[in-house]
PDB file of N, CA and C in Angstrom:
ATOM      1  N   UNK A   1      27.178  64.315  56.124  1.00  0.00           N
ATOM      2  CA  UNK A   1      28.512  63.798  56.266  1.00  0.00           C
ATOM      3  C   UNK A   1      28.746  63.488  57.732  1.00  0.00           C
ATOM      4  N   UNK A   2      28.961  62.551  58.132  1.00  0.00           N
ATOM      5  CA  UNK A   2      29.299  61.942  59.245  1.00  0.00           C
ATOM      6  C   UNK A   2      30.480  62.478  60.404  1.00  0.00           C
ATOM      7  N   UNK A   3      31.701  62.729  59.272  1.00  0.00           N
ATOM      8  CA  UNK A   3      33.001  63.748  60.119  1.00  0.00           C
ATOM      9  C   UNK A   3      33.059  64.192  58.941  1.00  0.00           C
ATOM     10  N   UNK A   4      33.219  65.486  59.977  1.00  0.00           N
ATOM     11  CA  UNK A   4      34.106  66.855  58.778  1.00  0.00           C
ATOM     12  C   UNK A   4      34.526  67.912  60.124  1.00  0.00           C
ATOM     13  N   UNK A   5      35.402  68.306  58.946  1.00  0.00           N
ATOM     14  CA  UNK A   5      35.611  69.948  59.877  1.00  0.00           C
ATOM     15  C   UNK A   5      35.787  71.354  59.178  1.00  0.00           C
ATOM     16  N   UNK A   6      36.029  72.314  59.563  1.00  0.00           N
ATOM     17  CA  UNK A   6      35.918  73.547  58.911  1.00  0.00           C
ATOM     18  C   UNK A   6      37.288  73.988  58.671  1.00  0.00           C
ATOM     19  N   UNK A   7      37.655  74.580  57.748  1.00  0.00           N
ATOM     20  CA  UNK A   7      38.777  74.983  57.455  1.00  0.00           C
ATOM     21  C   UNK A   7      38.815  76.148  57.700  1.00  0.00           C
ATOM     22  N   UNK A   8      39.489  76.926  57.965  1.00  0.00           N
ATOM     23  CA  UNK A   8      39.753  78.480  57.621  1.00  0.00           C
ATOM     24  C   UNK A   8      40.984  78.733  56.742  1.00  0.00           C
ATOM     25  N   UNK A   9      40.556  79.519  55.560  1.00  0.00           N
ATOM     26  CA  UNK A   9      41.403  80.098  54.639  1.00  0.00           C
ATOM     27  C   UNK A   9      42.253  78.268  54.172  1.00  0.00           C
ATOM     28  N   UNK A  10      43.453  79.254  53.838  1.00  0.00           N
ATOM     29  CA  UNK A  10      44.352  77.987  52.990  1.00  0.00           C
ATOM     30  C   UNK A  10      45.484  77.655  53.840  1.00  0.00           C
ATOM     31  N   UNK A  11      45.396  77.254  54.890  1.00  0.00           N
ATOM     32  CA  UNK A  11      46.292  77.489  55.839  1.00  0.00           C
ATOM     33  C   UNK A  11      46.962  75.776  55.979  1.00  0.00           C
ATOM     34  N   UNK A  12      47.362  75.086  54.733  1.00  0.00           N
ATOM     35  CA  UNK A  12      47.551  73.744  54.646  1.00  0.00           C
ATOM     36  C   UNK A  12      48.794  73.726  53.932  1.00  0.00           C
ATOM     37  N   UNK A  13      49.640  73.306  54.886  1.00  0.00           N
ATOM     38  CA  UNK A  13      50.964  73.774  54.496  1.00  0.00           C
ATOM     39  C   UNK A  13      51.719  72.887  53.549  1.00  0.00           C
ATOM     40  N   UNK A  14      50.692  71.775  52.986  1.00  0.00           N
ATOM     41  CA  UNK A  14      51.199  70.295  52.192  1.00  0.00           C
ATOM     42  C   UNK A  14      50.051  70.906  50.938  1.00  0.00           C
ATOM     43  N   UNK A  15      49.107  72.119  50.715  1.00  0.00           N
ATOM     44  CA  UNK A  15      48.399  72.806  49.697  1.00  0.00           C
ATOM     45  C   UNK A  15      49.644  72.503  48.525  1.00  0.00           C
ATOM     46  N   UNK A  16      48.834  71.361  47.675  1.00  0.00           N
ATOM     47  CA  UNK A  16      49.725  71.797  46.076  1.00  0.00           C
ATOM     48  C   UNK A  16      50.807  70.500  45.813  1.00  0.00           C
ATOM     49  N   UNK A  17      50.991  69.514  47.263  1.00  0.00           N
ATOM     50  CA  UNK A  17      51.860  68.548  47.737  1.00  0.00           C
ATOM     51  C   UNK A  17      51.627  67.514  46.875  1.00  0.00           C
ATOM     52  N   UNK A  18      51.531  66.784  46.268  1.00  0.00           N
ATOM     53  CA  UNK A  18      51.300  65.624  45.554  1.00  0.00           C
ATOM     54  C   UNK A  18      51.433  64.442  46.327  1.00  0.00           C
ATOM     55  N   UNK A  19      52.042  64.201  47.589  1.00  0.00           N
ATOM     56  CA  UNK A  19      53.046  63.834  48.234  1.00  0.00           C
ATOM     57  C   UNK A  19      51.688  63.530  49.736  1.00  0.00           C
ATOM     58  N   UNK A  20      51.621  62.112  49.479  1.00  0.00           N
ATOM     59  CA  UNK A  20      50.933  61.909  50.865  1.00  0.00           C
ATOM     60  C   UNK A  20      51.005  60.649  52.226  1.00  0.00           C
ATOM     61  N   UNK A  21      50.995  60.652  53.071  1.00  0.00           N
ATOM     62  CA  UNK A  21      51.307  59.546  53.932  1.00  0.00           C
ATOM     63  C   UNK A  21      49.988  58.846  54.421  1.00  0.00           C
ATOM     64  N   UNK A  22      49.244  58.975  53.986  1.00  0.00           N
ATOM     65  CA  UNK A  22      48.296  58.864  54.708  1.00  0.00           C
ATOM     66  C   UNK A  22      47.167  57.444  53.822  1.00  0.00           C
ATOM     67  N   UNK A  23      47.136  56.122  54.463  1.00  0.00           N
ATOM     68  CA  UNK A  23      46.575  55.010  53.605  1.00  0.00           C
ATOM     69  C   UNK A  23      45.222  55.589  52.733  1.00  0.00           C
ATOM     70  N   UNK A  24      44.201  54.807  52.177  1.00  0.00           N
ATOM     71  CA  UNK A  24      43.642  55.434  51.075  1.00  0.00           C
ATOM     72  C   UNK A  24      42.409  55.591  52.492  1.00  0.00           C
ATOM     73  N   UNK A  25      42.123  54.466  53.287  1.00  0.00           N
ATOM     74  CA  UNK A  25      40.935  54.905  54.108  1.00  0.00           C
ATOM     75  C   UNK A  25      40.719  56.227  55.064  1.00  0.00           C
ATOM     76  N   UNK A  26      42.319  56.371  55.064  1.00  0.00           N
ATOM     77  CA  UNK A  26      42.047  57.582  55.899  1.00  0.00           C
ATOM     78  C   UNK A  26      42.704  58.990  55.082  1.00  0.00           C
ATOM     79  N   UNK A  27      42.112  59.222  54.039  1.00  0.00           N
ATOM     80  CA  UNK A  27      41.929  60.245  52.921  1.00  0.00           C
ATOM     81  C   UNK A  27      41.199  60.934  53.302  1.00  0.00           C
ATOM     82  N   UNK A  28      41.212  62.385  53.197  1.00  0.00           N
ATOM     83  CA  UNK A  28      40.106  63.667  53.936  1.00  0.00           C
ATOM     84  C   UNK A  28      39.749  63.986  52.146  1.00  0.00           C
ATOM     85  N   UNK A  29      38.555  64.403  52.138  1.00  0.00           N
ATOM     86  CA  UNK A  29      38.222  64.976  51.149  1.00  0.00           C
ATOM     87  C   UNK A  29      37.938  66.483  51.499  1.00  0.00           C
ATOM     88  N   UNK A  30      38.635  67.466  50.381  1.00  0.00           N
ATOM     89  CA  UNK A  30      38.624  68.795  50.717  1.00  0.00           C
ATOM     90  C   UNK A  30      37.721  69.021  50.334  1.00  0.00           C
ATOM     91  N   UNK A  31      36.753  70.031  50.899  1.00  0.00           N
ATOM     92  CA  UNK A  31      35.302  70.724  50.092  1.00  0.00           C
ATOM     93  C   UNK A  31      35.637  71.587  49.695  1.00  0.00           C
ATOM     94  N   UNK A  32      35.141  72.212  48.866  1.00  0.00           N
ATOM     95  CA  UNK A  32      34.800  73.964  48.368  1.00  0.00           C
ATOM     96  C   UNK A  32      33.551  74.098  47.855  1.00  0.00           C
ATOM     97  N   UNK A  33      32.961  74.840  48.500  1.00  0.00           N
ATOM     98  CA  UNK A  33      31.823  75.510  47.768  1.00  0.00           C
ATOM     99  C   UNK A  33      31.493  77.026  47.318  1.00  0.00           C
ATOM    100  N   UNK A  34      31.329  77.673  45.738  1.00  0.00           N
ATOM    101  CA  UNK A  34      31.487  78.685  45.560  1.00  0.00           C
ATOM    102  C   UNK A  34      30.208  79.194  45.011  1.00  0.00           C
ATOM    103  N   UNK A  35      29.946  80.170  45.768  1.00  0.00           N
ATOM    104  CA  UNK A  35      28.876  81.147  45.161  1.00  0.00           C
ATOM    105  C   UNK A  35      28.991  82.180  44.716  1.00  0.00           C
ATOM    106  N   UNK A  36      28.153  81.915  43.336  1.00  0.00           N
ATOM    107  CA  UNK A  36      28.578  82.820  41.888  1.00  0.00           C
ATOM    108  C   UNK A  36      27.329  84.047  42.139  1.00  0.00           C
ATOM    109  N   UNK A  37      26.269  84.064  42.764  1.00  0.00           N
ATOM    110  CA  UNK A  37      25.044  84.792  42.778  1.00  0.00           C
ATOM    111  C   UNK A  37      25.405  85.986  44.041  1.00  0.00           C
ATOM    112  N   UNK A  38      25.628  87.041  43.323  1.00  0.00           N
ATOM    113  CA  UNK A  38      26.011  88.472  44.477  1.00  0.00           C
ATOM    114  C   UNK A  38      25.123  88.871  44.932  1.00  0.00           C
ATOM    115  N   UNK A  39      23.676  88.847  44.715  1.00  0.00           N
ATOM    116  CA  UNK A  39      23.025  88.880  46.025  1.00  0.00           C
ATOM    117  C   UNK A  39      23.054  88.054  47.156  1.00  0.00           C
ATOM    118  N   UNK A  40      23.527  87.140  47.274  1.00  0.00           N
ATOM    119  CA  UNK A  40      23.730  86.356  49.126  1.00  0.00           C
ATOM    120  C   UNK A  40      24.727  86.960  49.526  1.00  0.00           C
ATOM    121  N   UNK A  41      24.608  86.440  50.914  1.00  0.00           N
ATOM    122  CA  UNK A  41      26.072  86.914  52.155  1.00  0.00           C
ATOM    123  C   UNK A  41      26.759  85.893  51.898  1.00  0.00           C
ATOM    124  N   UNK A  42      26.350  84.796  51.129  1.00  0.00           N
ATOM    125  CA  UNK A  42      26.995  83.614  51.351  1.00  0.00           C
ATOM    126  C   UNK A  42      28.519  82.987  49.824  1.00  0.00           C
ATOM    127  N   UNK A  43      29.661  83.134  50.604  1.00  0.00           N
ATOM    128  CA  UNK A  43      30.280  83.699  48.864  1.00  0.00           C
ATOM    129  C   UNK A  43      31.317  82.522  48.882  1.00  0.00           C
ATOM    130  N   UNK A  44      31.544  81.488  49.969  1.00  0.00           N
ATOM    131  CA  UNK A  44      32.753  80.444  49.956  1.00  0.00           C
ATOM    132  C   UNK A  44      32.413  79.996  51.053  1.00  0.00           C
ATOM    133  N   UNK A  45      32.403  78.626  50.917  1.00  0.00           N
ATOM    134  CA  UNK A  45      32.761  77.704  52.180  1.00  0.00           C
ATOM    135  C   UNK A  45      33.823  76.573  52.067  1.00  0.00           C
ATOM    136  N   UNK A  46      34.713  76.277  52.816  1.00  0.00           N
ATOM    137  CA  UNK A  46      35.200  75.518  52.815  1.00  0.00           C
ATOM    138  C   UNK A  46      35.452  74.431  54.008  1.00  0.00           C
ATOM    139  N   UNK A  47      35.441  72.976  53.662  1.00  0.00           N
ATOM    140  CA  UNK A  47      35.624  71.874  54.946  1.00  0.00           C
ATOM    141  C   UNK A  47      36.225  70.496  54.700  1.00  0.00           C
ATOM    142  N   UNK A  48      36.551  70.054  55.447  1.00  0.00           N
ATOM    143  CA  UNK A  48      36.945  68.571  54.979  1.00  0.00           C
ATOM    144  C   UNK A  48      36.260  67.454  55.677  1.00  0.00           C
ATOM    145  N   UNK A  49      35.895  66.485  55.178  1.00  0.00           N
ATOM    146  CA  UNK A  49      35.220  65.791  55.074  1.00  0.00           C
ATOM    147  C   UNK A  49      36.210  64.180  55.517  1.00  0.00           C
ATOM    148  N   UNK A  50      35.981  62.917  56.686  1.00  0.00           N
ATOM    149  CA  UNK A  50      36.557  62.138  56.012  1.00  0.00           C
ATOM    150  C   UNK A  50      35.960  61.136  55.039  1.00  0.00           C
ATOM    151  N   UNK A  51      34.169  61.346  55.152  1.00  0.00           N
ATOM    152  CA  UNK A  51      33.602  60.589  54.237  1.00  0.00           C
ATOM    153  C   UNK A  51      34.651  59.766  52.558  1.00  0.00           C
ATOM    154  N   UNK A  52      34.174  59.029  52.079  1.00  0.00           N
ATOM    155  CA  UNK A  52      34.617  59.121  50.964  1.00  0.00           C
ATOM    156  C   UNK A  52      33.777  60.555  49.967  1.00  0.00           C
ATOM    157  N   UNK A  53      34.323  60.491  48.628  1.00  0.00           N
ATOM    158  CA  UNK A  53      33.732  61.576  47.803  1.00  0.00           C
ATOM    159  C   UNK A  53      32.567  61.184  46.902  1.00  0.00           C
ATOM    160  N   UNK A  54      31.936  59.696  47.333  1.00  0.00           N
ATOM    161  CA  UNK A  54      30.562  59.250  46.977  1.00  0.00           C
ATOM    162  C   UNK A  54      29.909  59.846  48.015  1.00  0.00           C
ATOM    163  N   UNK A  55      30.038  59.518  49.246  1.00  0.00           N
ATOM    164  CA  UNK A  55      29.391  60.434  50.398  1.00  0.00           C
ATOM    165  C   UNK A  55      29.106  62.066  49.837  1.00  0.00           C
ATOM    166  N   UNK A  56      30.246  62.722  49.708  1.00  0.00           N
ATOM    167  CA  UNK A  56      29.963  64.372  49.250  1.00  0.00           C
ATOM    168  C   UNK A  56      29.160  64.542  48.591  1.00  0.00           C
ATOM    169  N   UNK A  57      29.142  64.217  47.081  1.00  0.00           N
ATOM    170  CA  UNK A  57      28.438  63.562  46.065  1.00  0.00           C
ATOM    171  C   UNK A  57      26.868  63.199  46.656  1.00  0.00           C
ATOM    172  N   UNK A  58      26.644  62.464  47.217  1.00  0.00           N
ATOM    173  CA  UNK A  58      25.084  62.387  47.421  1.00  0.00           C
ATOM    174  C   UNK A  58      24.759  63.727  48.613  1.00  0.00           C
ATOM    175  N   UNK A  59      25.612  64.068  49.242  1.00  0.00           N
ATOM    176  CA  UNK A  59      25.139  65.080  49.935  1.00  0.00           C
ATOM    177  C   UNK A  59      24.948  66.415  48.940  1.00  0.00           C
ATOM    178  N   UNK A  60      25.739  66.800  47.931  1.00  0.00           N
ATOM    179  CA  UNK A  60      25.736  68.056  47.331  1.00  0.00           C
ATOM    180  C   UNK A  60      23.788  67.055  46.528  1.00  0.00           C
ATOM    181  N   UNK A  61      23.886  66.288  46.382  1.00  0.00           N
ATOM    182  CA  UNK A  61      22.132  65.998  45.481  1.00  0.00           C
ATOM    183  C   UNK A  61      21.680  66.147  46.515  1.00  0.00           C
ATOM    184  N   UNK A  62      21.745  66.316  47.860  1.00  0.00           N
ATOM    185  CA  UNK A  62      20.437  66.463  48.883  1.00  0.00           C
ATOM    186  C   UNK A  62      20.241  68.127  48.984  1.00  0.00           C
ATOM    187  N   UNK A  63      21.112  68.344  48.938  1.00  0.00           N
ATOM    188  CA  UNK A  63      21.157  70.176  49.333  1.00  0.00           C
ATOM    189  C   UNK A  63      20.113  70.653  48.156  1.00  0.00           C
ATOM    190  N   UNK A  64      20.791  70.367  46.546  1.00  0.00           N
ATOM    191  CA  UNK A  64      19.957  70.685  45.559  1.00  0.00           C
ATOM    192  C   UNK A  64      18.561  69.949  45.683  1.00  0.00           C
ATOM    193  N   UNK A  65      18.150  68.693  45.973  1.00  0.00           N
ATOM    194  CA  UNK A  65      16.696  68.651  46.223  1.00  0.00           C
ATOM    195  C   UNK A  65      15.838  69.391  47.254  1.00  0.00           C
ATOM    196  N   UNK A  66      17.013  69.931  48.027  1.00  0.00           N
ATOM    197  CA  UNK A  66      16.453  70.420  49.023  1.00  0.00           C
ATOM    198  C   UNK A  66      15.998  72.395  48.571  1.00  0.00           C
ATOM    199  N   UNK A  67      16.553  72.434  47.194  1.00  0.00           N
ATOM    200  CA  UNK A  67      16.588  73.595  46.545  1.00  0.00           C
ATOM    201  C   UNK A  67      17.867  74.750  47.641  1.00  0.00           C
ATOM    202  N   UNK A  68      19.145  74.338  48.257  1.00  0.00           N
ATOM    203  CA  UNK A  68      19.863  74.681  48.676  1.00  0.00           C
ATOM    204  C   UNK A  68      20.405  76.083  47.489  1.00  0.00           C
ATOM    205  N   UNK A  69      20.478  75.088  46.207  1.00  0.00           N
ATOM    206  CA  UNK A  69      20.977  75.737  45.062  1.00  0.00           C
ATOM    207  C   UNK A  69      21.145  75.354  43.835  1.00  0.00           C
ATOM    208  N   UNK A  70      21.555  75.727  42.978  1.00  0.00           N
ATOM    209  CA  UNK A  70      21.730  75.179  41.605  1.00  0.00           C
ATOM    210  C   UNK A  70      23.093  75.128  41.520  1.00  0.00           C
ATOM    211  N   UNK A  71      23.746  74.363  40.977  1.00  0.00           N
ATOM    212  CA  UNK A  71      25.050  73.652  40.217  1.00  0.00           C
ATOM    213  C   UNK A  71      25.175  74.156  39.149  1.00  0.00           C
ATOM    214  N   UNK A  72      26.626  74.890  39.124  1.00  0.00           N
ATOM    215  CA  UNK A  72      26.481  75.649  37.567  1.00  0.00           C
ATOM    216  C   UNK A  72      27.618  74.371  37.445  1.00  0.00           C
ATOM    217  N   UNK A  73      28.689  73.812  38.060  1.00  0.00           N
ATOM    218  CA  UNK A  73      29.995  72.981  37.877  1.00  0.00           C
ATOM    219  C   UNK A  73      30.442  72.316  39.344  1.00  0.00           C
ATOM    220  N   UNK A  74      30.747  71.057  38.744  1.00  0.00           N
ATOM    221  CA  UNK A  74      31.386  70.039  39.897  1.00  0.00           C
ATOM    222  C   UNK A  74      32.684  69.561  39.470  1.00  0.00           C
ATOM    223  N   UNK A  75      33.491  69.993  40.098  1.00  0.00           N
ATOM    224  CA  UNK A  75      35.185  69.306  39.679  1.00  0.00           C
ATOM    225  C   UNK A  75      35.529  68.533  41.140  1.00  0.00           C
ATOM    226  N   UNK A  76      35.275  67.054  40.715  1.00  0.00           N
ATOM    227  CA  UNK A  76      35.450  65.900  42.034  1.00  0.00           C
ATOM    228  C   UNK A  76      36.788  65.015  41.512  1.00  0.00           C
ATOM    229  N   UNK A  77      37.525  64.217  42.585  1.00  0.00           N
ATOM    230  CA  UNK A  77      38.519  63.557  42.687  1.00  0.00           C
ATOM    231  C   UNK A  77      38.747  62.962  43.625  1.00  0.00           C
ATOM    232  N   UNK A  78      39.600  61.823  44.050  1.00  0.00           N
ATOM    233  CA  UNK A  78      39.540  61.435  45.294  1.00  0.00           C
ATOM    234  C   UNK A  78      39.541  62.407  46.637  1.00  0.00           C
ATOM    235  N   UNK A  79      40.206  63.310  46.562  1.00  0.00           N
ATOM    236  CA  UNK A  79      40.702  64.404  47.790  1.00  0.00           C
ATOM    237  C   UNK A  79      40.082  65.245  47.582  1.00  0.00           C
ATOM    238  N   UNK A  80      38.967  65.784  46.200  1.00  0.00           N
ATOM    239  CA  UNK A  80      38.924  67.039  46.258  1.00  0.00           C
ATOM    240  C   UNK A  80      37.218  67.113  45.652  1.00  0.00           C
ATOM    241  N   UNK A  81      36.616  68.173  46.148  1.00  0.00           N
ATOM    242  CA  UNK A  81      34.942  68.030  46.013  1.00  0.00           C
ATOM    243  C   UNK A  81      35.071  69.771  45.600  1.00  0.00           C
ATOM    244  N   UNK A  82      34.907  70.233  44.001  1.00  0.00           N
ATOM    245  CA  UNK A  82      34.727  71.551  44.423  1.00  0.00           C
ATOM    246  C   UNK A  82      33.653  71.886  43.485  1.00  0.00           C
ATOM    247  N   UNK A  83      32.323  72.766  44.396  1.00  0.00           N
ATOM    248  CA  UNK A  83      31.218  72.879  43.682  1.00  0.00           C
ATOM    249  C   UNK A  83      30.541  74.747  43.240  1.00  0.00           C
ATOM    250  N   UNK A  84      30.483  74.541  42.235  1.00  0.00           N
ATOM    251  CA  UNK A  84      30.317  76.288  41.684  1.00  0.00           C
ATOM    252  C   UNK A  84      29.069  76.091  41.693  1.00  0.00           C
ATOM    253  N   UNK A  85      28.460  77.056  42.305  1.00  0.00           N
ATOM    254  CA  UNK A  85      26.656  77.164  42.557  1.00  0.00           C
ATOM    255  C   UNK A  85      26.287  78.156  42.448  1.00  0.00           C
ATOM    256  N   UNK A  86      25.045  78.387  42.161  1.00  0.00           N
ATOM    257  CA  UNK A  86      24.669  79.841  42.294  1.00  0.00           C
ATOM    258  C   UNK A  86      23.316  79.546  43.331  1.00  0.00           C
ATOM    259  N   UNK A  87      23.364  80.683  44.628  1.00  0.00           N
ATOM    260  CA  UNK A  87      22.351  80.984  45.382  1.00  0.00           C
ATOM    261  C   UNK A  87      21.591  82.161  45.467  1.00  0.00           C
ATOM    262  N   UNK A  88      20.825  82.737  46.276  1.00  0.00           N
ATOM    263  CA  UNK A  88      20.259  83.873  46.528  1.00  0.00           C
ATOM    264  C   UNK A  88      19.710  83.669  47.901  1.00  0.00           C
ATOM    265  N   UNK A  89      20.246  82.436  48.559  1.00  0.00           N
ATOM    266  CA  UNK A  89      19.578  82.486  50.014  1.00  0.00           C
ATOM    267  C   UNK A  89      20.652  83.063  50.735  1.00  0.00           C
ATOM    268  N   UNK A  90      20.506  82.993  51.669  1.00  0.00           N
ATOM    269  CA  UNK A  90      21.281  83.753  53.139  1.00  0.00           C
ATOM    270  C   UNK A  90      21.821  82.876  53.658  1.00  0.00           C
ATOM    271  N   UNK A  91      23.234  83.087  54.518  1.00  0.00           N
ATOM    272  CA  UNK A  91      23.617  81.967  55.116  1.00  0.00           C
ATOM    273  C   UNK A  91      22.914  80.884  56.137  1.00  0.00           C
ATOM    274  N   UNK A  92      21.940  82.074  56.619  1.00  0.00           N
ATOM    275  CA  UNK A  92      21.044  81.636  57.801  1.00  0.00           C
ATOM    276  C   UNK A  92      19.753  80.868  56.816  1.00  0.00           C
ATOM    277  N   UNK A  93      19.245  81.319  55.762  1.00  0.00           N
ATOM    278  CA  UNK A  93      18.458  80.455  55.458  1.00  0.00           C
ATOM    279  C   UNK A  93      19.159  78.810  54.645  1.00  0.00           C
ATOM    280  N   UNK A  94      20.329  78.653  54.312  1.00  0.00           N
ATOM    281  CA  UNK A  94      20.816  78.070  53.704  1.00  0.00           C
ATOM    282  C   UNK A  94      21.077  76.760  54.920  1.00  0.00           C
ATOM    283  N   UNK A  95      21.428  77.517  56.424  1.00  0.00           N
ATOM    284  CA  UNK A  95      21.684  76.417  57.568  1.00  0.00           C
ATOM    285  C   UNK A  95      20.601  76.164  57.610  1.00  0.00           C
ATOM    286  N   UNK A  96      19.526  76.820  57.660  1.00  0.00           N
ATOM    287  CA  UNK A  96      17.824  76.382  57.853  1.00  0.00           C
ATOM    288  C   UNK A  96      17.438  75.032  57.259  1.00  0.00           C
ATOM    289  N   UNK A  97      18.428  74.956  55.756  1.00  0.00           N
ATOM    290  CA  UNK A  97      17.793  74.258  55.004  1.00  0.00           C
ATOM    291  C   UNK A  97      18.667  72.708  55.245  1.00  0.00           C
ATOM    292  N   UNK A  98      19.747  72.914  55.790  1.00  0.00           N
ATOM    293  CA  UNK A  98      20.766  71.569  56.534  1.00  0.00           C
ATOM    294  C   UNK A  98      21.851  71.769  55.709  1.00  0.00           C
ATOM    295  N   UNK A  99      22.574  73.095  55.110  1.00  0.00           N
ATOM    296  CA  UNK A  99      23.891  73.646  54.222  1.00  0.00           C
ATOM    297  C   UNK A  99      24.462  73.660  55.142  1.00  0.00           C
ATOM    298  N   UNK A 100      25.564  73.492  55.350  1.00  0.00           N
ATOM    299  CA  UNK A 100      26.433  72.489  54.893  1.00  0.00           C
ATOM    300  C   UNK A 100      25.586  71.256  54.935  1.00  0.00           C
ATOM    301  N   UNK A 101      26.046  71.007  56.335  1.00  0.00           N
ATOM    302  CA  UNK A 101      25.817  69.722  56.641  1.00  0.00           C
ATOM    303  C   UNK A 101      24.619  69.239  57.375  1.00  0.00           C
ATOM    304  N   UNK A 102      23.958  68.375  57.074  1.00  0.00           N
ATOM    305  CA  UNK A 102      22.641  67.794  57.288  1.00  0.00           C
ATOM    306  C   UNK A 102      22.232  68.195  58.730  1.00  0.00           C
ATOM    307  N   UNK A 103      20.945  68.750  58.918  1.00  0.00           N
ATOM    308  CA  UNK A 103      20.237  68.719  60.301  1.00  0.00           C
ATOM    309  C   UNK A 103      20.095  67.227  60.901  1.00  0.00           C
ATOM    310  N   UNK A 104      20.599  66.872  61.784  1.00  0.00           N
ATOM    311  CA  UNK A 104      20.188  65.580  62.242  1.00  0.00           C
ATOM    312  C   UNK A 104      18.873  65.232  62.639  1.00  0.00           C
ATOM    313  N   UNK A 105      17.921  66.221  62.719  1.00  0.00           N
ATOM    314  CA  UNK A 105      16.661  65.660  62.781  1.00  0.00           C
ATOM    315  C   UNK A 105      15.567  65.095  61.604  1.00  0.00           C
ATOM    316  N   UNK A 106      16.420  66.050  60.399  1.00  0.00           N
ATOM    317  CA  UNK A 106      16.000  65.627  59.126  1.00  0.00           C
ATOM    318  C   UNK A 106      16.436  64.389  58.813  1.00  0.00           C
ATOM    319  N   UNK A 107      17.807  63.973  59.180  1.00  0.00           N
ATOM    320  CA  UNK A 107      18.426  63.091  58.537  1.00  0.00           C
ATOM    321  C   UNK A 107      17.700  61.920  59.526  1.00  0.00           C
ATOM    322  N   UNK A 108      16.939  62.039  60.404  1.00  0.00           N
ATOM    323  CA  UNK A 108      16.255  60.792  60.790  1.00  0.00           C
ATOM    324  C   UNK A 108      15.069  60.919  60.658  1.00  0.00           C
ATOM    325  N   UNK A 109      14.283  61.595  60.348  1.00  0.00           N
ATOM    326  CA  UNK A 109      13.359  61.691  59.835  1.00  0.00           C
ATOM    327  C   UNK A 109      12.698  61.419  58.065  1.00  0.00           C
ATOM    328  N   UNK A 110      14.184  61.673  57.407  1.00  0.00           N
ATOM    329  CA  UNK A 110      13.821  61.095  56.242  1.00  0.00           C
ATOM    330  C   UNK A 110      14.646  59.561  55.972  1.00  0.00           C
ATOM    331  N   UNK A 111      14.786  59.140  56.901  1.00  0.00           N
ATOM    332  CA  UNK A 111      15.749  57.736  57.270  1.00  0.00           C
ATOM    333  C   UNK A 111      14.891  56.369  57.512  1.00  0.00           C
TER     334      UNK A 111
END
């Protein structure tokens, strides 16, 4: 993903708003990612993205080719990307692998 940023917690005070000002190009797509597998450290992430949610979308298929994880459920929408996975890696092996977001040396290397 090109821009994103990290969220902490739910601290979005328009959370639940229907109600937006913002034209369609400059739409943030919210991430969530949830891990269902209690052996990792790794149990929620969340970020926003301004990619569109075709962008997210091919990134959540790179992570899984990349064996990041398995997809138990994907609930996508324009604004909203939220993916139920199950892992057993570590957070640190999961960044290893370009989780979240792509290593840039990979991403030119497989480019």
């Amino acid at each position: 993903m090109s821009e994103h940023q990290l969220s902490e917690g739910n601290k979005n005070p328009a959370a639940g708003s229907q109600t937006s000002t913002q034209s369609p190009r400059e739409s943030n797509v919210d991430i969530i990612y949830h891990n269902m597998h209690a052996g990792s450290d790794f149990r929620t992430f969340r970020a926003v993205s301004k990619d569109p949610v075709e962008a997210v979308l091919l990134q959540v298929a790179r992570h899984v080719k990349d064996e990041c994880y398995k997809i138990i459920s994907i609930s996508a929408s324009k604004d909203s990307f939220v993916v139920v996975m199950t892992t057993d890696l570590s957070r640190e092996k999961l960044a290893a692998r370009g989780f979240p977001f792509p290593i840039p040396e990979r991403e030119q290397a497989s480019g």
